[in-house]
Each structure stands twice: as structure tokens, then as C-alpha cells.
Protein backbone atom coordinates (compact mmCIF):
# COMPACT_ATOMS: atom_id res chain seq x y z
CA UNK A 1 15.40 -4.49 -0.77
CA UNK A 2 11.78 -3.16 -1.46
CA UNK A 3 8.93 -5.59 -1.48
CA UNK A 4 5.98 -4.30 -4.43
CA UNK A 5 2.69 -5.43 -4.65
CA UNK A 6 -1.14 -4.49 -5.22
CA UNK A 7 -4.04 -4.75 -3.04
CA UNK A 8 -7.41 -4.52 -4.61
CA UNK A 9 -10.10 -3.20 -2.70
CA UNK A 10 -14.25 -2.72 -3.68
CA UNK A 11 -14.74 1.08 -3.66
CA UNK A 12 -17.16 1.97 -0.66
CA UNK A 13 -20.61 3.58 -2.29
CA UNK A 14 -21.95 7.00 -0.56
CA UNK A 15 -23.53 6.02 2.57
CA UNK A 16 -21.06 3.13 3.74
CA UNK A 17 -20.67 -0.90 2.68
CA UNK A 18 -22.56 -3.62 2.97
CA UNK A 19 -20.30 -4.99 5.58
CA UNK A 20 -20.48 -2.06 8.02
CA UNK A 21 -24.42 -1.07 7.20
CA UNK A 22 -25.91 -4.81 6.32
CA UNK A 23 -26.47 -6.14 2.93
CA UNK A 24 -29.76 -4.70 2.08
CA UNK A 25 -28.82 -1.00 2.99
CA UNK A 26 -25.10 -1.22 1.26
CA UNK A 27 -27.54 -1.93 -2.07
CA UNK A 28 -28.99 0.89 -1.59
CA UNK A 29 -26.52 3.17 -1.14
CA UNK A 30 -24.79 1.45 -4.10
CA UNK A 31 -27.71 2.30 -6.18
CA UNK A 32 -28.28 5.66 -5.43
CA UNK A 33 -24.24 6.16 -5.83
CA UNK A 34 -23.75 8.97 -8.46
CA UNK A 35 -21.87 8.67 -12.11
CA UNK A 36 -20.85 4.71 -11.96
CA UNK A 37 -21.44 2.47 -15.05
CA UNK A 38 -23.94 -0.19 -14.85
CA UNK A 39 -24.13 -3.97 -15.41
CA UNK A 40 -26.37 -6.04 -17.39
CA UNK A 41 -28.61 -5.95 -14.48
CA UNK A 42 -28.79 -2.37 -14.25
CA UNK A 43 -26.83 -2.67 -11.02
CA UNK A 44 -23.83 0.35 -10.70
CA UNK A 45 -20.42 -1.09 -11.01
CA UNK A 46 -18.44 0.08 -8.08
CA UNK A 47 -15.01 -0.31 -9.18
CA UNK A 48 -11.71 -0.89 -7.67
CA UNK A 49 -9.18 0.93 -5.59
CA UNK A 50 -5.69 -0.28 -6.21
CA UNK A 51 -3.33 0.32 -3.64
CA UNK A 52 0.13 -0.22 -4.70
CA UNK A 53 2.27 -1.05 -1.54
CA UNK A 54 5.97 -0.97 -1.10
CA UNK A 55 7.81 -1.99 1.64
CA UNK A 56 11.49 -1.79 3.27
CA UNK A 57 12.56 -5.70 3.63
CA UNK A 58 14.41 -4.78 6.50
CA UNK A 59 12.93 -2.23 8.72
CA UNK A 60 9.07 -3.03 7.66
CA UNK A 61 8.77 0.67 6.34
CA UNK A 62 5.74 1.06 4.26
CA UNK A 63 5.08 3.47 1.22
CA UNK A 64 1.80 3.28 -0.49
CA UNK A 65 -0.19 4.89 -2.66
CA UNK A 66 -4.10 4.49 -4.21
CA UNK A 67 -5.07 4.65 -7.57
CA UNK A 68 -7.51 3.43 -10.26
CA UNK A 69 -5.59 0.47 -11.86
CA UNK A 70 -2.69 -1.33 -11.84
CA UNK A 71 -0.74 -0.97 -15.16
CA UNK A 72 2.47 -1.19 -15.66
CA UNK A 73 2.84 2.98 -16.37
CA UNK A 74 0.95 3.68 -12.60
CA UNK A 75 3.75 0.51 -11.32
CA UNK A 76 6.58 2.03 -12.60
CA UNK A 77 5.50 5.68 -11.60
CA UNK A 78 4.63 4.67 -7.96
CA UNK A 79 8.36 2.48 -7.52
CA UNK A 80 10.01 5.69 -8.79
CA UNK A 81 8.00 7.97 -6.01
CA UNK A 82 8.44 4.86 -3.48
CA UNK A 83 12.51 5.08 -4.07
CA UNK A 84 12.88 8.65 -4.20
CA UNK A 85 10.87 8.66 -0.59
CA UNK A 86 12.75 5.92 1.08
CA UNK A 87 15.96 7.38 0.10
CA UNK A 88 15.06 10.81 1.86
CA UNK A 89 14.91 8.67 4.95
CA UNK A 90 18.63 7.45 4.54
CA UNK A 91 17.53 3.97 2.63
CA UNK A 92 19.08 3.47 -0.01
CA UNK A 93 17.36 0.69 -2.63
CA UNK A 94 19.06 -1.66 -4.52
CA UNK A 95 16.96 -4.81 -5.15
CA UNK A 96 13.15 -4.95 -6.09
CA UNK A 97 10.84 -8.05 -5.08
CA UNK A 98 7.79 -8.65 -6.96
CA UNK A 99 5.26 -11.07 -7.42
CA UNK A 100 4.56 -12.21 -11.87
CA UNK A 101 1.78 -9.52 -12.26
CA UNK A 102 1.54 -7.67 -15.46
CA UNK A 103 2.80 -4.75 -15.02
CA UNK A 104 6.22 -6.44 -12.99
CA UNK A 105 6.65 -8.42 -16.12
CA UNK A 106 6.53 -5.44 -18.44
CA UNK A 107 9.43 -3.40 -20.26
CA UNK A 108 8.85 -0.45 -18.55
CA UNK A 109 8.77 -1.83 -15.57
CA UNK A 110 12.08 -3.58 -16.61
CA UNK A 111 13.57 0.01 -18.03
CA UNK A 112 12.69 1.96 -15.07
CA UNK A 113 14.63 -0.59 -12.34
CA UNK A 114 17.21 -0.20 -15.02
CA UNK A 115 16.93 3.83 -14.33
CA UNK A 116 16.70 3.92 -10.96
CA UNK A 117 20.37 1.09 -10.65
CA UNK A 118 17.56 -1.56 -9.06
CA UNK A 119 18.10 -5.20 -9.67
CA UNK A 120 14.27 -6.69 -9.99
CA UNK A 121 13.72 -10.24 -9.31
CA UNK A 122 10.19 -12.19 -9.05
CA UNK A 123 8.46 -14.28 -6.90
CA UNK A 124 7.99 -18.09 -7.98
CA UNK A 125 4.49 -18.24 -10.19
CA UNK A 126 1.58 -19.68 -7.72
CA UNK A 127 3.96 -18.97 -4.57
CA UNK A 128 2.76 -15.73 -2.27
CA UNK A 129 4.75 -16.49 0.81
CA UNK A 130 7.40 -15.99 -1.18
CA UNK A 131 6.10 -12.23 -0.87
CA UNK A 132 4.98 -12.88 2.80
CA UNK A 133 6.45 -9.38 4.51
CA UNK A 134 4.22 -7.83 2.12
CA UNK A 135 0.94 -10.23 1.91
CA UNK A 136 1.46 -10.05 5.92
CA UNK A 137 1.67 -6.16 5.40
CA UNK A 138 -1.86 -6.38 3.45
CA UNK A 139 -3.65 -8.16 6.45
CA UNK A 140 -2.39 -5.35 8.58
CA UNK A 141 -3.55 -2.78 5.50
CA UNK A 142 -6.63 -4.16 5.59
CA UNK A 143 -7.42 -4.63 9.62
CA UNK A 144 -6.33 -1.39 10.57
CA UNK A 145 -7.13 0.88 7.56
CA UNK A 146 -9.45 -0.45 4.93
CA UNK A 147 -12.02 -2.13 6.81
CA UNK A 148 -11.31 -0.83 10.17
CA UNK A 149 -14.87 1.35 10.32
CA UNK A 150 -17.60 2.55 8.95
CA UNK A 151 -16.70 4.78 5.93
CA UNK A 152 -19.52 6.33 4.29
CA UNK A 153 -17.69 7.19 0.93
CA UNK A 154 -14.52 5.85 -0.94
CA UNK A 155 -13.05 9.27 -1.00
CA UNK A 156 -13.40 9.28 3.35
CA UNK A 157 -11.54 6.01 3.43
CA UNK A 158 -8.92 6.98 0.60
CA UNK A 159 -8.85 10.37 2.69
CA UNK A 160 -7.20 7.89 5.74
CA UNK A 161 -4.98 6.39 3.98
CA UNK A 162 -1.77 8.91 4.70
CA UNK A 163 -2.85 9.11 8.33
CA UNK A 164 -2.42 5.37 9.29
CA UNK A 165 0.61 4.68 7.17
CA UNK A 166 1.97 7.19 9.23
CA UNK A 167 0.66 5.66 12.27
CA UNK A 168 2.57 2.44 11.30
CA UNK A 169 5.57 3.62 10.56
CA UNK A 170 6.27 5.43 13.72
CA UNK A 171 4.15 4.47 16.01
CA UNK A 172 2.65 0.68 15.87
CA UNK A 173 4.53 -1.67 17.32
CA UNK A 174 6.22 -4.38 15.08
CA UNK A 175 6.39 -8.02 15.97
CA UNK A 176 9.27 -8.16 13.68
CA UNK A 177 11.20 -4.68 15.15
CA UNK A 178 11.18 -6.04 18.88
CA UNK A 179 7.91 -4.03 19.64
CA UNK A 180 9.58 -1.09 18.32
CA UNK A 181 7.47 1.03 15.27
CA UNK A 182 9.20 0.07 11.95
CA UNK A 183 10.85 3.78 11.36
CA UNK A 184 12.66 3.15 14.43
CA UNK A 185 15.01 0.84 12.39
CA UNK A 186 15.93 3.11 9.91
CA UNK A 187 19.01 4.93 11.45
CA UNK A 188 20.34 7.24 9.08
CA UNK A 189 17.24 9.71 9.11
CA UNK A 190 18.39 13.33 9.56
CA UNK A 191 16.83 14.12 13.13
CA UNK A 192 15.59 11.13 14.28
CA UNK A 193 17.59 11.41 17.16
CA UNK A 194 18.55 13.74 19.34
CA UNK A 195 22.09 14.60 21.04
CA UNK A 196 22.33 13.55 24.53
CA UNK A 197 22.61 15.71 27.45
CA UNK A 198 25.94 16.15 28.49
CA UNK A 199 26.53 14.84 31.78
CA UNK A 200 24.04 11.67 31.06
């Protein structure tokens, strides 16, 4: 089973946030960030980066990409790219979990877990922890990735992103995997281990 969700994140202006470079400066270098729309104020509108997560309910294994909103066509498209990937490392997916956004309510969304032989069910309304292996998975997201350092544009942090995911996979240990990294629980990946020695 695949956990889905979305984690919305401010886009970092040129020059680094306000939480890294104080309050003052991070206006700044919001203001003198290129091409972004303005409010009534006259103050550039940042925008969001959506990062739609999805991961393995049983070995913690997390996909995930970024993009610029969360409809239900960039859902659908990043669940298809999500299976297709965890089934090259030997999982194969046959439930969906999914909190009562949009885009998990939709008919697409619906028609492509029909497509892909995935049985979709939802998350009570008003009731995260039933989602917790992902919400938990955000923290983690967050601590480690999005707001681990001082980036000093949104395409530097977005550049990350593909390193630490890998770094979790295979190489943080996971409460939940006995210390272990979480790709160490997926057994059926073609190389993952090697043939012993004879004679040990």
C-alpha cells in the first residue's frame, strides 16, 4: 500500500529566507527577486512548491517529486511515475491511501487507480493521523531537506531534493526498520544483495 500526500512549502527568494538570513534581509531579497507577481501592497508573491510525496506502507520507501500545484492532472501523473518506480524495485502496489484533497477526490484521479489495478481509499475528513507514516514522513521532509540550511534560491533547494531522498532510502536509519535504512526492507530488488562466499 502507497501512502499520497502534498507538502506545501514557501518558495525561497534569491539570496536565502527570512528564517535562515533574519526577517528584514529575507524582505529584501524577496523584493529584489526577479519575474514574481505582486500583491496589493506591491510586495512579490513568492509562491508555492508542492511536493507530492508517496510512500511504501511497509518498508517506509519514499518517492517524491516537486512541482507548481497540486491538481488532480499533476496527482494522477506523479502516482503513475510513483508506481511505475516502486515496481522496478520489486514492489508491487495494490492499494492507495489518501487524505480528501481535491485532486484524490477527482475522476481522474479515480480513472487512473482504475488503470494502474489500484484500489484507492481515503482518510476520515478532519483526521491526519490517519495518514501518520506520511505526515511523520513530512516532519522528516522538512528537518532534513527543506529547512535543513541556508538555501539562497528555490531552484538550490529543489536542486537537493533527489540527493536526500536518496539519502533516506538507503542510508538513514529508520525507527520503524530496526535502525535499518528503509530500502533495506524491500527484498526483491535485483542486486541488492550479493551471493555469499562459498565456504562462509
Amino acid at each position: 500500500m502507497l501512502h499520497v500526500d502534498v507538502k506545501k512549502l514557501g518558495n525561497i527568494p534569491d539570496g536565502g529566507g527570512w528564517r535562515y538570513v533574519g526577517r528584514r534581509q529575507g524582505e529584501k531579497n524577496r523584493a529584489a527577486t526577479p519575474d514574481k507577481p505582486k500583491n496589493k501592497h506591491y510586495d512579490p508573491l513568492m509562491g508555492k512548491a508542492y511536493v507530492h510525496t508517496v510512500i511504501d506502507d511497509h518498508s517506509r520507501v519514499a518517492y517524491a517529486e516537486i512541482h507548481d500545484d497540486e491538481t488532480a492532472h499533476t496527482a494522477t501523473a506523479v502516482l503513475a511515475r510513483a508506481v511505475k518506480w516502486f515496481n522496478a524495485r520489486g514492489v508491487t502496489v495494490e492499494r492507495v491511501l489518501s487524505d480528501n484533497g481535491g485532486a484524490y477526490r477527482s475522476h481522474l484521479w479515480r480513472d487512473t487507480c482504475a488503470e494502474l489495478g489500484i484500489r484507492h481509499k481515503r482518510t476520515r475528513p478532519y483526521r491526519p493521523q490517519t495518514n501518520g507514516k506520511i505526515e511523520r514522513f513530512h516532519r522528516t521532509l522538512a528537518d532534513g531537506w527543506a529547512y535543513a540550511r541556508c538555501y539562497t534560491s528555490e531552484t538550490e533547494r529543489r536542486g537537493e531534493l533527489d540527493g536526500w531522498l536518496h539519502y533516506y532510502n538507503h542510508h538513514r536509519p529508520h525507527r520503524a526498520c530496526s535502525n535499518q535504512p528503509p530500502f533495506s526492507r524491500l527484498t526483491n530488488v535485483s542486486g541488492q544483495y550479493s551471493p555469499r562466499a562459498s565456504g562462509s
